[in-house]
Protein backbone atom coordinates (compact mmCIF):
# COMPACT_ATOMS: atom_id res chain seq x y z
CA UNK A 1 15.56 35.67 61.50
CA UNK A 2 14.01 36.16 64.96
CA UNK A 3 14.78 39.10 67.25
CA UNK A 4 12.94 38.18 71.16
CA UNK A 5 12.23 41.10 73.65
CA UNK A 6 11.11 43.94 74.88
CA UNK A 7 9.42 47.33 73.04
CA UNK A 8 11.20 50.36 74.54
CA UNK A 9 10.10 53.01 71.98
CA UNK A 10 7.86 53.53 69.13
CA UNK A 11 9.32 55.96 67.08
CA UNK A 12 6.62 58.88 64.62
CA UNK A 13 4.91 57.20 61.71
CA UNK A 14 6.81 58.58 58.65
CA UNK A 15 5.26 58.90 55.01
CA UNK A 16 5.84 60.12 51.80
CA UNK A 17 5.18 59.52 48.36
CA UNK A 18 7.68 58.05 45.36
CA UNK A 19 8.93 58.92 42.19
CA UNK A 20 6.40 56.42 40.77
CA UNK A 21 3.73 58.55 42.41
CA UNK A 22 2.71 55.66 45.49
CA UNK A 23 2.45 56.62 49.21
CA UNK A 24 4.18 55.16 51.28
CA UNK A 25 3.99 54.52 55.14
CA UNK A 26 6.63 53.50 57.50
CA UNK A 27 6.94 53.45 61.21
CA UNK A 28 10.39 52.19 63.79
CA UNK A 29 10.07 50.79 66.62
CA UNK A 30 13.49 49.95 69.44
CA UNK A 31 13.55 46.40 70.81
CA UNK A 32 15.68 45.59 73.30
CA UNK A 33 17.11 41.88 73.97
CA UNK A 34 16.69 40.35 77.10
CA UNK A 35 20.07 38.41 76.50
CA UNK A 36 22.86 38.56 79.75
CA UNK A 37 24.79 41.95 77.59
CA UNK A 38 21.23 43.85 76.17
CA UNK A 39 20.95 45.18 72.97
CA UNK A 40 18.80 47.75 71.10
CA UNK A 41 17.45 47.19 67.79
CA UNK A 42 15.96 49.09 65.78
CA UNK A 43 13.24 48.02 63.33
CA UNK A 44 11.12 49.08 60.62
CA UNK A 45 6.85 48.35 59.73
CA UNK A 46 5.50 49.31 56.53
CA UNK A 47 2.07 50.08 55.32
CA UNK A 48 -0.40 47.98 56.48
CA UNK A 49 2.10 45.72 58.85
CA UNK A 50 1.75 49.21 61.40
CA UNK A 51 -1.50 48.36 61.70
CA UNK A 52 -1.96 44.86 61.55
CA UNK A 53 0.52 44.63 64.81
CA UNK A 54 -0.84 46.40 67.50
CA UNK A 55 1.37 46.37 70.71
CA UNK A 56 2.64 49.14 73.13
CA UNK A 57 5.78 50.31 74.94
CA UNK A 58 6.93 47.18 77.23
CA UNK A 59 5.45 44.30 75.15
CA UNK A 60 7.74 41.88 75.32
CA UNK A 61 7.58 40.50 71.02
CA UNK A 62 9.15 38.42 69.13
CA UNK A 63 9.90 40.26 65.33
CA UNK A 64 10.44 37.96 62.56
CA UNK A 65 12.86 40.39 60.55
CA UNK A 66 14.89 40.58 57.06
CA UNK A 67 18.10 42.46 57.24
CA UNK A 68 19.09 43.45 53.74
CA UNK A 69 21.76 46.23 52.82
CA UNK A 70 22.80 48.07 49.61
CA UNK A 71 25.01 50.84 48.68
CA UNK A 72 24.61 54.78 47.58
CA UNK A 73 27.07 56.95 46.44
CA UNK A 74 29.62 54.38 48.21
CA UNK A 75 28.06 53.70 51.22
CA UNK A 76 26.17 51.44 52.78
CA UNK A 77 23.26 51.44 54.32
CA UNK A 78 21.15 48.88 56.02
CA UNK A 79 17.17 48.17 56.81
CA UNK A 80 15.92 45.41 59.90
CA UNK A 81 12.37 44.99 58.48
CA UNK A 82 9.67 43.17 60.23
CA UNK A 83 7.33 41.21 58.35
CA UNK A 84 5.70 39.28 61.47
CA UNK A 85 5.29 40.50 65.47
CA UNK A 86 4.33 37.93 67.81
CA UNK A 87 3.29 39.54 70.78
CA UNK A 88 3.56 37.98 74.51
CA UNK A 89 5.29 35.16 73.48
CA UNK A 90 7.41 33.35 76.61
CA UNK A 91 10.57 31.48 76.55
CA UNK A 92 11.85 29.16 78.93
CA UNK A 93 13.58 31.86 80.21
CA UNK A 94 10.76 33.72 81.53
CA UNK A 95 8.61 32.08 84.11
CA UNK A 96 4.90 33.25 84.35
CA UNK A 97 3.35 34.78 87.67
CA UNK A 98 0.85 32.61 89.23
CA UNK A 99 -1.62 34.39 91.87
CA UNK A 100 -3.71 32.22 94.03
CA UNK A 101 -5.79 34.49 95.73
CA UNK A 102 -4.58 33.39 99.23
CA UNK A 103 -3.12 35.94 101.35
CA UNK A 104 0.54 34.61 102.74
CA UNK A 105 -0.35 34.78 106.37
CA UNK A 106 -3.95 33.07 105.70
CA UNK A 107 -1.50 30.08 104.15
CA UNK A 108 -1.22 27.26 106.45
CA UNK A 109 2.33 26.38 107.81
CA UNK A 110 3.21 22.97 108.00
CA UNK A 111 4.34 21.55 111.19
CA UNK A 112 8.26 20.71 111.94
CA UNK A 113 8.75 17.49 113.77
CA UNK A 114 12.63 18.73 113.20
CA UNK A 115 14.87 19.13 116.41
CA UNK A 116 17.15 21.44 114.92
């Protein structure tokens, strides 16, 4: 599943160590949609993902996620992981600046032979 937009907060680096005696590394992140009704997301990196995708506060990403949930003590509880950040990507709704260098009163105005 794909999740496109924009990085509003990165959230501590948490870590710990399990009952099997591993460490373990995990840090969220909050992406927000750029959809017409926005939403936030909130999404999970572990071990070396955190620092194999390096991006910032107002990246616009797209995070290639797994959703998976599972129960304890009779509730539920649910992880968004990330296993893949693609970072700048556009869609066709976004439409890149262009700068030309030319300032717009150095810009040659073309001549109306209009009588209106």
């Amino acid at each position: 599943m794909e999740l496109k937009g924009r990085i509003t907060q990165s959230l501590p680096e948490q870590n710990g160590q399990s009952k099997a005696g591993t460490t373990w590394r995990k840090q969220d992140f909050i992406l927000e949609t750029q959809a017409e009704y926005p939403k936030k997301v909130c999404f999970s990196l572990w071990g070396e993902k955190i620092d194999q995708f390096k991006f910032v506060e107002g990246d616009v990403v797209t995070a290639h996620i797994d959703v998976e949930s599972r129960e304890f003590n009779g509730r539920w509880y649910t992880d968004v992981k990330a296993w893949k950040i693609e970072i700048g990507i556009n869609d066709a709704n976004s439409v890149p600046s262009v700068n030309t260098g030319q300032n717009v009163s150095q810009v040659p105005q073309p001549e109306d032979d209009l009588p209106f």
